[in-house]
Protein backbone atom coordinates (compact mmCIF):
# COMPACT_ATOMS: atom_id res chain seq x y z
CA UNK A 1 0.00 0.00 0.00
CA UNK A 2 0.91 3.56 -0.31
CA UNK A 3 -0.53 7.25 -0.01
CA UNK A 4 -0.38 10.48 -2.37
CA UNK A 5 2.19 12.07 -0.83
CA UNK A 6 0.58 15.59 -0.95
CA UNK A 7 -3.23 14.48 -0.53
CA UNK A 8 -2.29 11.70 1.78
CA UNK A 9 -4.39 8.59 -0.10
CA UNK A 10 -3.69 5.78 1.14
CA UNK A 11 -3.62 2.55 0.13
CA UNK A 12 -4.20 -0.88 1.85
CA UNK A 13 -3.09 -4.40 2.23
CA UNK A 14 -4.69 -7.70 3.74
CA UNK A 15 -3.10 -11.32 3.55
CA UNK A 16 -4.76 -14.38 4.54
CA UNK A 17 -3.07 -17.46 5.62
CA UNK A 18 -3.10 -20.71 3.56
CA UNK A 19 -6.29 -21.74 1.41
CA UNK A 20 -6.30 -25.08 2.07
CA UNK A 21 -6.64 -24.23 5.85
CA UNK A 22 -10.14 -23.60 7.13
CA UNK A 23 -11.37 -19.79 7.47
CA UNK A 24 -11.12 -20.15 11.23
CA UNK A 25 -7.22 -21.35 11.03
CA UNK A 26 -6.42 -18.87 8.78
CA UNK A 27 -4.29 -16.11 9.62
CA UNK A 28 -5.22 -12.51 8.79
CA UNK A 29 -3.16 -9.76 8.68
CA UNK A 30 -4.03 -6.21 7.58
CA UNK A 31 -2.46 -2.70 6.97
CA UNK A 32 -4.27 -0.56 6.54
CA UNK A 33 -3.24 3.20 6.05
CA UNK A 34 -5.60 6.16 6.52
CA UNK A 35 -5.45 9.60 4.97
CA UNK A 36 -2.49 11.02 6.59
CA UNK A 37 -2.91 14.51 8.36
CA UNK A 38 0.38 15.78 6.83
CA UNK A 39 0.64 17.10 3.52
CA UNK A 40 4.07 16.12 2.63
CA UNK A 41 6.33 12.90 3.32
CA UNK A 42 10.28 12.60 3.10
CA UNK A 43 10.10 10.83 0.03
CA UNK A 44 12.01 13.74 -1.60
CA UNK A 45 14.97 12.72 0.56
CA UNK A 46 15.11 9.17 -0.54
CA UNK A 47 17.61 7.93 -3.15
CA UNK A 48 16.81 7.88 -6.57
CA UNK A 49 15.18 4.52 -7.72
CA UNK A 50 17.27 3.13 -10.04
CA UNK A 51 19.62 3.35 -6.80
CA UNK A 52 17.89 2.02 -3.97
CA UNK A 53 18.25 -1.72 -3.39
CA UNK A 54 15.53 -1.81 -1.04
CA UNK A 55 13.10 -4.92 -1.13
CA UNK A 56 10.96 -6.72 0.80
CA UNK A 57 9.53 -10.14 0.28
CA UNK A 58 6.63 -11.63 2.41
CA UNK A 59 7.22 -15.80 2.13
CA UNK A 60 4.88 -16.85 -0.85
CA UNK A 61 5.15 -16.90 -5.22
CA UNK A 62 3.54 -17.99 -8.02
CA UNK A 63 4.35 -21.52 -9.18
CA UNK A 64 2.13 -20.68 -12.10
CA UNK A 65 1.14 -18.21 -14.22
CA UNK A 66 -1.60 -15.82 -12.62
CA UNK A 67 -5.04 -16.05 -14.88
CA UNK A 68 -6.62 -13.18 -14.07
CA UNK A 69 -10.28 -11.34 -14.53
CA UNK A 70 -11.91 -8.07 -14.32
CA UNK A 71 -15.35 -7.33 -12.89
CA UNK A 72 -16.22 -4.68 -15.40
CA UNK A 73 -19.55 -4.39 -13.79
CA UNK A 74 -17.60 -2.38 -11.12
CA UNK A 75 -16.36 -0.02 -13.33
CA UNK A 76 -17.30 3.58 -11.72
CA UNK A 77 -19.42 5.92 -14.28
CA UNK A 78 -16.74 8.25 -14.97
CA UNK A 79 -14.01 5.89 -16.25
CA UNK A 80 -14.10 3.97 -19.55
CA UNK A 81 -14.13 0.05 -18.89
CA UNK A 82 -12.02 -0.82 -22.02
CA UNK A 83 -9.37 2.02 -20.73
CA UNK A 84 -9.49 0.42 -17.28
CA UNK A 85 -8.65 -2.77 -18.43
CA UNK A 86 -5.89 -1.51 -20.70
CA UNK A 87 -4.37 0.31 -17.60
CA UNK A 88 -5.11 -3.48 -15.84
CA UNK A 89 -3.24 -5.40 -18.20
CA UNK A 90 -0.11 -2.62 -18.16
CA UNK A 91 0.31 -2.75 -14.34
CA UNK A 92 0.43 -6.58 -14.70
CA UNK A 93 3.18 -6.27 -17.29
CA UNK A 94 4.94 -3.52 -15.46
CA UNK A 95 5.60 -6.26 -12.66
CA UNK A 96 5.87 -9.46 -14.95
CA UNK A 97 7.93 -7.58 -17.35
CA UNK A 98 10.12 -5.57 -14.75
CA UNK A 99 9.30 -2.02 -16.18
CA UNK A 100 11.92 0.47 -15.53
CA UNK A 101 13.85 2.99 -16.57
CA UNK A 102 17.15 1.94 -15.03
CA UNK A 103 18.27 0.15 -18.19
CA UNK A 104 17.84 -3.20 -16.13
CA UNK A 105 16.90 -6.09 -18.38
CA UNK A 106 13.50 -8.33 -17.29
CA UNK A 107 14.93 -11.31 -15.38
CA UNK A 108 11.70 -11.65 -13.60
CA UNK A 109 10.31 -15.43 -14.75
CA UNK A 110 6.67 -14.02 -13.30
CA UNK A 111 4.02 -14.36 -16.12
CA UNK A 112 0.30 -13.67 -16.30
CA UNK A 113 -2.76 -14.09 -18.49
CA UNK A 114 -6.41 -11.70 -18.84
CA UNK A 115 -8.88 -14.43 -19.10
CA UNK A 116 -11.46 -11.42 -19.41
CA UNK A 117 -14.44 -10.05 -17.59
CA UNK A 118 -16.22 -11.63 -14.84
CA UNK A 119 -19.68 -11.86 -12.41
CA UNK A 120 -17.54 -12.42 -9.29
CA UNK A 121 -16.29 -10.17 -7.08
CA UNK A 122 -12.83 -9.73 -5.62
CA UNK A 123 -13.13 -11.58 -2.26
CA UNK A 124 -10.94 -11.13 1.10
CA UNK A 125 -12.94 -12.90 3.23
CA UNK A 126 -12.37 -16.32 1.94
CA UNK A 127 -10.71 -17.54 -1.06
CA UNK A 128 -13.31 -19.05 -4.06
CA UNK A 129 -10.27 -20.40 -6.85
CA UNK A 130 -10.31 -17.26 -8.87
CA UNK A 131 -8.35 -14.50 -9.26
CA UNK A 132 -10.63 -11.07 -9.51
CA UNK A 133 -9.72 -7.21 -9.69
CA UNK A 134 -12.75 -4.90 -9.36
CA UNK A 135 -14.31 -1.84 -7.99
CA UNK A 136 -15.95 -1.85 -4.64
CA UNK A 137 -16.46 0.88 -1.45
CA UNK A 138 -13.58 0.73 0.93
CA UNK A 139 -13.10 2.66 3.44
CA UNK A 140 -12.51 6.44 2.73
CA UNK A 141 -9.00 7.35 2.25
CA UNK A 142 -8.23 3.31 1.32
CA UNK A 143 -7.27 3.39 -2.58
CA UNK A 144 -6.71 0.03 -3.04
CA UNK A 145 -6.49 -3.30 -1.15
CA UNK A 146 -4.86 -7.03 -1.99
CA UNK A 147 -6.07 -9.99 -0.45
CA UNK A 148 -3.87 -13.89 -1.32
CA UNK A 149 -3.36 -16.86 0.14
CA UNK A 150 -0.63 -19.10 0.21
CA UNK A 151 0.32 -23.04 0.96
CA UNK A 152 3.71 -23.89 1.68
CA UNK A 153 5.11 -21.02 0.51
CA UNK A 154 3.14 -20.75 -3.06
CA UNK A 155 0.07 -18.15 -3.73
CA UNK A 156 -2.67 -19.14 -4.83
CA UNK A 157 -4.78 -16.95 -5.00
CA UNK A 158 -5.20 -13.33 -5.21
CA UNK A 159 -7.76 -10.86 -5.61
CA UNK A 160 -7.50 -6.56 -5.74
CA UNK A 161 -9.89 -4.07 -5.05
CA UNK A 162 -10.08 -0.81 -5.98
CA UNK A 163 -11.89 1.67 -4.56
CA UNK A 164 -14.93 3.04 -6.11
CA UNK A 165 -15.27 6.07 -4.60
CA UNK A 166 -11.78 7.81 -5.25
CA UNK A 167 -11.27 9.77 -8.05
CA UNK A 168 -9.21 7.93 -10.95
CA UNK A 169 -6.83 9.19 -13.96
CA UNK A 170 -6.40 6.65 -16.51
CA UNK A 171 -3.88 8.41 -18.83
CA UNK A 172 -0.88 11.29 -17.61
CA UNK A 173 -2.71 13.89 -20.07
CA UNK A 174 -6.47 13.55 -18.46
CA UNK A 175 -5.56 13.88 -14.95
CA UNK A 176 -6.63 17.20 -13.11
CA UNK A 177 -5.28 17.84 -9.54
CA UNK A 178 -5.93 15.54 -7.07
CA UNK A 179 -6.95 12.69 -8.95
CA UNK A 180 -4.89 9.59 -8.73
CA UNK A 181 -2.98 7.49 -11.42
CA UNK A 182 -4.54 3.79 -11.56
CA UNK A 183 -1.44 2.64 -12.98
CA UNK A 184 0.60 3.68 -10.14
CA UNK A 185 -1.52 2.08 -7.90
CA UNK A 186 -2.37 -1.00 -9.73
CA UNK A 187 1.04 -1.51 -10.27
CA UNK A 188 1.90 -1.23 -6.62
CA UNK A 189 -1.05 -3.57 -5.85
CA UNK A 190 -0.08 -6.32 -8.41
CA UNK A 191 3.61 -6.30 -6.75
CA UNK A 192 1.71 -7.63 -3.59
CA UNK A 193 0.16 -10.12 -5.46
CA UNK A 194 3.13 -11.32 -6.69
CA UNK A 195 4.61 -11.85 -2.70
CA UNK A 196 6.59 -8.35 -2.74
CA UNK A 197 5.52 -6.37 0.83
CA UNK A 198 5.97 -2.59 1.71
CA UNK A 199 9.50 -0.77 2.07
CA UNK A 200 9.47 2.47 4.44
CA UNK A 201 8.47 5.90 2.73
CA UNK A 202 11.21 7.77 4.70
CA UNK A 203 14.59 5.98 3.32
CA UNK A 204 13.03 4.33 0.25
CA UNK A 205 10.06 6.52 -0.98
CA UNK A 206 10.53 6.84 -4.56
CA UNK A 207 10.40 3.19 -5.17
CA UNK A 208 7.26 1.28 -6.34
CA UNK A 209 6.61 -0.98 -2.72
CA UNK A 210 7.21 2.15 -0.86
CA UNK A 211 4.23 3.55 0.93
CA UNK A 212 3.52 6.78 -0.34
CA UNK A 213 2.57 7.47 -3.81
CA UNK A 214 4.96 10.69 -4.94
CA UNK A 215 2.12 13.09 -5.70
CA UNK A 216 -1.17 13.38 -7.18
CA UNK A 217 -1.13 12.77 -11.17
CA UNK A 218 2.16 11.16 -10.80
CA UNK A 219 2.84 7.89 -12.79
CA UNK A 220 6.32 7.20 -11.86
CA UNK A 221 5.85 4.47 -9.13
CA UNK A 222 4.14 2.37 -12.12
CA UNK A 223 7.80 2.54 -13.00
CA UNK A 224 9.95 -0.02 -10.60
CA UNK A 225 12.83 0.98 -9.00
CA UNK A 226 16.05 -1.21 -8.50
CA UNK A 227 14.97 -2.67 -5.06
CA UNK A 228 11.56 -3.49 -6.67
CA UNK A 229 13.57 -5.56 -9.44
CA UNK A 230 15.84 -6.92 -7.25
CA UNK A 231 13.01 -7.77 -4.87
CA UNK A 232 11.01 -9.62 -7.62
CA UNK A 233 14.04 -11.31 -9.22
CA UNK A 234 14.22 -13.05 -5.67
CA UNK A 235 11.67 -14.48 -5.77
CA UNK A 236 10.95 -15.32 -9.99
C-alpha cells in the first residue's frame, strides 16, 4: 500500500493465511493506512530509484502463471471500462515484465494471463479459486487493497480491489489535480500479489513498494525501481 504524498491517499493491504486451511485457522493480517494529516512525506529525501536496493519479500510466489479477470460491472461511471482494463493489463506487465527505466533487463520469470471479464467479485474474506480485480467501497481514504493466500510457501490466490469512490486518472494527459494514477496504484497492488511487501516511505520513498505514492497525477511508481527488481528477481 501507499498514499499520495501531498493528498495523503492511502492505500491498503490484507493477507490471509493458507487456502487449504479452514477460514477459522487462517491467519489474517491487515495494513491498513488512513489519509495522513500531513501534507508532505520525506520521500524527496530518498535515493533515486534506479539506486535504492531496497526490497521486501513476504514468504509466498507464483508456481504458475496468474489467470486473471476483471469485474467490469464495477467499473465507476466516470471511467471507460475498455481504458481500465488496458491500464489493468499494463500494471500486470509492469511487474511481470520488470518495467523500468534503469536500463535493467526483465529477469523476472513471473508471467500472467487476462482471461477477461467476470460476475464475481474480488473476495478477502475467503478464497473461491479465482483471481478477480474490481471496484468496490472501501473505506474512505483506502485506494486500493490485496487480499492472497498461500500453501507452503506458493500463492494461490489473489484478488485486488479498488476503490470506487476515489477519483481515478487513466492516462498522464487527463488527470486534473488531485486525482490519482490507476497505474501507479495497480502496479503497486499487483507487486503484492506477486509476494513483494511494503519498504518504508522515509529511506526508500521513490520506489514502487514504498508507501507513499509521490504526488497526485504522478505515474512514476508504475515505473519499478532497482529494489523493486531486485526484490522480484528473488523471488521469480
Amino acid at each position: 500500500m501507499y498514499t499520495a504524498a501531498r493528498l495523503g491517499l492511502a492505500l491498503a493491504i490484507v493477507m490471509l493465511g493458507a487456502m487449504p486451511a479452514p477460514a477459522s485457522a487462517a491467519t489474517l493480517e491487515v495494513d491498513d493506512l488512513q489519509r495522513a494529516a500531513r501534507t508532505q512525506v520525506a520521500s524527496a529525501a530518498s535515493p533515486a530509484p534506479c539506486s535504492d536496493g531496497a526490497y521486501k519479500v513476504l514468504g509466498g510466489k507464483w508456481k504458475s502463471t496468474l489467470r486473471w479477470s476483471y469485474r467490469s460491472s464495477s467499473t465507476p461511471a466516470s471511467l471507460a471500462k475498455s481504458g481500465v482494463v488496458g491500464v489493468l493489463k499494463e500494471s500486470f506487465a509492469n511487474i511481470t515484465g520488470a518495467h523500468n527505466d534503469c536500463g535493467r533487463t526483465d529477469r523476472v520469470s513471473a508471467t500472467s494471463s487476462y482471461l477477461g471479464i467476470t460476475s464475481r467479485k474480488p473476495r478477502c474474506a475467503s478464497p473461491d479459486g479465482f483471481n478477480v480485480v474490481g471496484f468496490r467501497s472501501l473505506p474512505t481514504g483506502v485506494l486500493g487493497r490485496t487480499c492472497w493466500w498461500t500453501s507452503n510457501g506458493r500463492i494461490v490466490e489473489a484478488d485486488i480491489q479498488l476503490n470506487a469512490g476515489e477519483r481515478w486518472a487513466l492516462t498522464l494527459a487527463g488527470c486534473r489535480f488531485s486525482q490519482v494514477m490507476l497505474e501507479a496504484v495497480m502496479t503497486h497492488e499487483v507487486g503484492h500479489a506477486y509476494g513483494m511487501g511494503h519498504v518504508g516511505e522515509s529511506k526508500h520513498g521513490r520506489l514502487t513498494m514504498s508507501t507513499h505514492l509521490d504526488a497526485p497525477c504522478n505515474n512514476q511508481e508504475s515505473t519499478l525501481g532497482r529494489g523493486d527488481m531486485l526484490g522480484l528477481e528473488s523471488l521469480y
